[in-house]
Protein backbone atom coordinates (compact mmCIF):
# COMPACT_ATOMS: atom_id res chain seq x y z
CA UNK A 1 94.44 92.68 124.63
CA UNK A 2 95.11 88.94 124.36
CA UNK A 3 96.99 87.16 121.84
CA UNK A 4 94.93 85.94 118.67
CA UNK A 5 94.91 82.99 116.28
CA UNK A 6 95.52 85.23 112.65
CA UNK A 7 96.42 82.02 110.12
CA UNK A 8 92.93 81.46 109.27
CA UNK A 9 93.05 85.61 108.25
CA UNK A 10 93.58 86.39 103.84
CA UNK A 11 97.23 86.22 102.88
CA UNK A 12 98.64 89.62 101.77
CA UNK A 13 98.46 88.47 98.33
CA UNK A 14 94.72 87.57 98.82
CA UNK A 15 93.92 91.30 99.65
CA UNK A 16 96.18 92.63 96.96
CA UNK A 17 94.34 90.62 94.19
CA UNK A 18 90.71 91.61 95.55
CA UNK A 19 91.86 95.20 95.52
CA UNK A 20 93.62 94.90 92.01
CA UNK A 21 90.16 93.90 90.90
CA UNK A 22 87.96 96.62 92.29
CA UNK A 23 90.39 99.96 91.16
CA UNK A 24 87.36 101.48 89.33
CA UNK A 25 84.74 101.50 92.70
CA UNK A 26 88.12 102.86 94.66
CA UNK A 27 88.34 105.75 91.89
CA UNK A 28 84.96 107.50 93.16
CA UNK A 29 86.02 110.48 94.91
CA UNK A 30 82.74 112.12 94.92
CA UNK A 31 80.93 109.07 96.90
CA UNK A 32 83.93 107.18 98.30
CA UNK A 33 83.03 103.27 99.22
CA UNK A 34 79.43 102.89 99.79
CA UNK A 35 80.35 100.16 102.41
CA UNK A 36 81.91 102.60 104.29
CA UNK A 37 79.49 104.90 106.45
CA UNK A 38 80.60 108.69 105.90
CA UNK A 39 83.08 108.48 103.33
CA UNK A 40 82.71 111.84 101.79
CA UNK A 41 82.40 113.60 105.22
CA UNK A 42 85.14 111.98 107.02
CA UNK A 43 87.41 112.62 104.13
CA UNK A 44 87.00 116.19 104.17
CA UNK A 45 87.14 116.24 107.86
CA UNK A 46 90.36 114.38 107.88
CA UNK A 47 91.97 116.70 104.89
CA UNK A 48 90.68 120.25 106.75
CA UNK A 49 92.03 119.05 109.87
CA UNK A 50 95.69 118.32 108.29
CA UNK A 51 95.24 121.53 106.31
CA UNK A 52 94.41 123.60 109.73
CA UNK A 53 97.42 122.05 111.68
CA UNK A 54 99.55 122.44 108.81
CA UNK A 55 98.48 124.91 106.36
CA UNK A 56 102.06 125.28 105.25
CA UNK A 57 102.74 121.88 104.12
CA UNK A 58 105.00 120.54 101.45
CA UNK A 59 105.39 116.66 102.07
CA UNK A 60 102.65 114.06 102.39
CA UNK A 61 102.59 110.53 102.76
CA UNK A 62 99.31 108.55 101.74
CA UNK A 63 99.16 104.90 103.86
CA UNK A 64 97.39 102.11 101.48
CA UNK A 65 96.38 105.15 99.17
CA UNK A 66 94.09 102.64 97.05
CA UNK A 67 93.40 105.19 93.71
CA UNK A 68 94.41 108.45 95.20
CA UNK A 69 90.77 109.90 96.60
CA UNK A 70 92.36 111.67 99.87
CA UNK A 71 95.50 113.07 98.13
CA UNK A 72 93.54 114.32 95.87
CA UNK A 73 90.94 116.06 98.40
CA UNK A 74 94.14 117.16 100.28
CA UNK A 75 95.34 118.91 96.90
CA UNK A 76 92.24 120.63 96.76
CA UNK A 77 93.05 122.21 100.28
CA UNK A 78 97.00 122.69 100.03
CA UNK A 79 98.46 123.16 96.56
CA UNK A 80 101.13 120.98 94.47
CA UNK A 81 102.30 119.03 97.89
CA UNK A 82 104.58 116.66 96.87
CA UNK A 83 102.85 113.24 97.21
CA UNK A 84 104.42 110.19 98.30
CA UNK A 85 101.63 107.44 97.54
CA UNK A 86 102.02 103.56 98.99
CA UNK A 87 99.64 100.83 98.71
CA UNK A 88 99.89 97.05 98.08
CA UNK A 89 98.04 97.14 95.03
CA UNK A 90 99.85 97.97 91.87
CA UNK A 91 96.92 99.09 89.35
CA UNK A 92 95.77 101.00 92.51
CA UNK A 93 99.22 102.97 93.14
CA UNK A 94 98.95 102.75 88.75
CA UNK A 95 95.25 104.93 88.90
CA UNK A 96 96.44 106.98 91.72
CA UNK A 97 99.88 107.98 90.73
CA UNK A 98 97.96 109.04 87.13
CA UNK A 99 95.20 110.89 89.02
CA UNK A 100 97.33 112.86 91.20
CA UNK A 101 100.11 113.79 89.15
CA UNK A 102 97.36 116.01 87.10
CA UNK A 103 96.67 117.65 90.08
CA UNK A 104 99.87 118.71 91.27
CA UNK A 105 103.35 120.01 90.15
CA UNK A 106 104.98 118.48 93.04
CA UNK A 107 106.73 115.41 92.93
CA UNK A 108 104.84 112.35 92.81
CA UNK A 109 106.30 109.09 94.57
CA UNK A 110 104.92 105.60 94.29
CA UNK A 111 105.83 103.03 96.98
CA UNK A 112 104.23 99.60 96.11
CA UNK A 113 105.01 97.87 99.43
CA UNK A 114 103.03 96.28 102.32
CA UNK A 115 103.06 99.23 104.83
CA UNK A 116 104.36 97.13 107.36
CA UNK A 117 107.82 97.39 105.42
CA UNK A 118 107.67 100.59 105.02
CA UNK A 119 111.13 102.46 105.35
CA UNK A 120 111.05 105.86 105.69
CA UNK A 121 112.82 108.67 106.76
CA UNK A 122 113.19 110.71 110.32
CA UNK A 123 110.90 113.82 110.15
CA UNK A 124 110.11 113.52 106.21
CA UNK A 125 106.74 114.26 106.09
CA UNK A 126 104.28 117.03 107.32
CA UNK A 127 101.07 115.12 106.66
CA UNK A 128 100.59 111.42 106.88
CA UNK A 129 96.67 109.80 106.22
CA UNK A 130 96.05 106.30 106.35
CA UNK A 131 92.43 105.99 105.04
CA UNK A 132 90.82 102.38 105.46
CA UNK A 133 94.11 100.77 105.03
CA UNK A 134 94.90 100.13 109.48
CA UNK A 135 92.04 97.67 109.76
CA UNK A 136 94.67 94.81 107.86
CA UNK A 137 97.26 94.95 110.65
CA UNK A 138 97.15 91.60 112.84
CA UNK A 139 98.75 91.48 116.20
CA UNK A 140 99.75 94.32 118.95
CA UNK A 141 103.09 94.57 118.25
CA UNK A 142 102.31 95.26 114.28
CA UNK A 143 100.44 98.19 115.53
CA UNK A 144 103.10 99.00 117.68
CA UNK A 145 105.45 99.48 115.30
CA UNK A 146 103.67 101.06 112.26
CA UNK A 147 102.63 103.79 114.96
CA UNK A 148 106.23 104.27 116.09
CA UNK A 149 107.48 104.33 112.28
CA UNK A 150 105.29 107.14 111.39
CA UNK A 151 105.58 109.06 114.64
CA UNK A 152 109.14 108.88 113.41
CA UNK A 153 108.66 109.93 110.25
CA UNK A 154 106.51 113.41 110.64
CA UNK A 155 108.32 116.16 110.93
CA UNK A 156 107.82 118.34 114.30
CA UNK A 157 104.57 119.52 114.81
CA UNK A 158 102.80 117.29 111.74
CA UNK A 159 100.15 115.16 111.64
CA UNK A 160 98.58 112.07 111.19
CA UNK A 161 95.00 111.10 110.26
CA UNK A 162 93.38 108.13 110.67
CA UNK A 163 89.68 106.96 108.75
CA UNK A 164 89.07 103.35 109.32
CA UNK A 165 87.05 100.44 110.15
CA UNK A 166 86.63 100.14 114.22
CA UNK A 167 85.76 97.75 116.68
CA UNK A 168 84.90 98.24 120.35
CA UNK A 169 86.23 96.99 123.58
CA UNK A 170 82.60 96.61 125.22
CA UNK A 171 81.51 93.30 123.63
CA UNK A 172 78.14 94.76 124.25
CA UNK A 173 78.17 97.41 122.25
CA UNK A 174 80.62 95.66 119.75
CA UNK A 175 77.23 93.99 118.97
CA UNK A 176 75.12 96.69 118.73
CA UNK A 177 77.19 98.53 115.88
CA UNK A 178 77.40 95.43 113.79
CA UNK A 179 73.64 95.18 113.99
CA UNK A 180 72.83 98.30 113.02
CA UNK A 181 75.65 98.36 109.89
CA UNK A 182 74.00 95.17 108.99
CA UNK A 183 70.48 96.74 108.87
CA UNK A 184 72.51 99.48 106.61
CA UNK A 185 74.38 96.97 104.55
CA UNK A 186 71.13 95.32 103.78
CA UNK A 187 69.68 98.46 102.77
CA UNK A 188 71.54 98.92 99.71
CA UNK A 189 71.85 95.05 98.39
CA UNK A 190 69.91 92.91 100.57
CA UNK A 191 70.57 90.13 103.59
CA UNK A 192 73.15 88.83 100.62
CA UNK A 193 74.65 91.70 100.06
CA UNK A 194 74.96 92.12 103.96
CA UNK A 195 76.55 88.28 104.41
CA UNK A 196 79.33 89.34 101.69
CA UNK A 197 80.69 92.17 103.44
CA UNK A 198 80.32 90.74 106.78
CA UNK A 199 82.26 87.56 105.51
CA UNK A 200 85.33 89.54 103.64
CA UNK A 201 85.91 91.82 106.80
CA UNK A 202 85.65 88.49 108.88
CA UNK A 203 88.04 87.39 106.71
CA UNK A 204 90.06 90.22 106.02
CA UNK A 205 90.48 92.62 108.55
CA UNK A 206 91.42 92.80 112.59
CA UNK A 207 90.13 96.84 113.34
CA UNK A 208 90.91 98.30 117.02
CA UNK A 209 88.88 100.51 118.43
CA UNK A 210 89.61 103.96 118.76
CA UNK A 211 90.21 103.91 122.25
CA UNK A 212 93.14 101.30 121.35
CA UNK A 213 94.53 103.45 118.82
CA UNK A 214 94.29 106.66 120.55
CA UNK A 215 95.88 105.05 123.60
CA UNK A 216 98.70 103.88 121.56
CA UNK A 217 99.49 107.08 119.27
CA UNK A 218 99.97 108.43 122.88
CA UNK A 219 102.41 105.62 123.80
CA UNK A 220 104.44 106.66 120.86
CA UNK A 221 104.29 110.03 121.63
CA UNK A 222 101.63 112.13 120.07
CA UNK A 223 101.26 115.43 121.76
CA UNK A 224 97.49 115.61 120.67
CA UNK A 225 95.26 112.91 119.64
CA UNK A 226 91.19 113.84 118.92
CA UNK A 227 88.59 111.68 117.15
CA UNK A 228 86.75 113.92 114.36
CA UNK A 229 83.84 111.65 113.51
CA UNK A 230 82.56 108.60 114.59
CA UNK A 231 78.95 106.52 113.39
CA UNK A 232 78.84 102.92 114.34
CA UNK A 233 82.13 101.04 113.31
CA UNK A 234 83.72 103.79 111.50
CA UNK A 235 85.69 107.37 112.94
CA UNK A 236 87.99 109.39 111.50
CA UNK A 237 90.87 110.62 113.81
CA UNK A 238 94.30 111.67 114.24
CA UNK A 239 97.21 113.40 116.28
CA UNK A 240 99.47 116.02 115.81
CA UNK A 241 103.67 115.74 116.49
């Protein structure tokens, strides 16, 4: 992939402010983010396929957790983990570490950090999610190393799960998607409604495609990678230690 121009992207501190704003939306966990096509299903796919793979779980780690919504769905599958939650945001980690500590008697760690900076542990955790949180790394070698970080930092045999914001590699079809989330986009608030979100992901966010991600889980030495749900430019997947 060639090298791109990111200092016209939002500042870290320009996406920590929006999302210290919007912690009430982020709290839904019945409906999840209305912008984001399958919320509630690729949620619960991502939760039941950490809870199959490792049904005997004790640590987790929740990537730009926002207010909590998939610890709290993985709670509801595997009992009092203990819940280490990191996001940029502090009124988000402030909600989630609230919400989640009533829902387990584990222990419950906040981490307010850019996950970029992340330090953690060799073979730490048993389940790792990142839930639209990937889509705000810039260039290759960011990926890189977040993906070789928390290869490092599962535990033999765990597993990490991924529900994001995608691109695609066929420019062609790259197209295609964005027209037809436009047509939904404008479907709930109009061709306004479908300029603002278009405009703060523009802004925003650089997403991969899964392809690119799958590719590169691989590289850092996933045994098993599989995609669990895909619909225009969002998928949920993941890969197992």
């Amino acid at each position: 992939m060639s090298a791109k121009d990111y200092s016209a992207k939002a500042t870290n501190q320009e996406i920590e402010s929006r999302f210290d704003q919007d912690v009430e939306r982020f709290s839904n966990l019945d409906t999840g983010q209305l912008t984001t096509l399958d919320a509630p299903l690729t949620m619960e796919l991502c939760t039941e396929a950490a809870k199959y793979v490792n049904p005997e779980a004790k640590e987790l780690l929740d990537i730009g957790c926002g207010a909590g919504n998939y610890t709290l769905k993985m709670l509801s599958k595997i009992p009092n983990l203990n819940c280490s939650l990191n996001d940029l945001s502090l009124p988000m980690l402030e909600k989630a570490k609230e919400r989640v500590t009533a829902q387990t008697q584990g222990t419950v760690t906040t981490i307010q950090l850019d996950m970029r900076l992340l330090e953690l542990e060799a073979e730490q955790y048993d389940i790792i999610l990142a839930a639209a949180t990937l889509h705000h790394l810039r260039g290759d070698e960011e990926w890189k190393q977040l993906f070789q970080k928390l290869y490092r930092a599962l535990k033999p045999g765990g597993s990490f799960w991924i529900s994001d914001l995608i691109t695609h590699d066929a420019p062609h079809l790259n197209a295609l998607f964005q027209q037809k989330y436009g047509t939904y986009l404008e479907s709930l608030g109009g061709p306004e409604y479908r300029e603002k979100v278009f405009d703060y992901i523009a802004y925003e966010d650089t997403p991969r495609s899964i392809g690119y991600q799958l590719k590169l889980m691989e590289e850092v030495g996933f045994k098993h990678v599989e995609v669990l749900h895909k619909n225009l430019c969002f998928a949920a997947f993941g890969g197992v230690k």
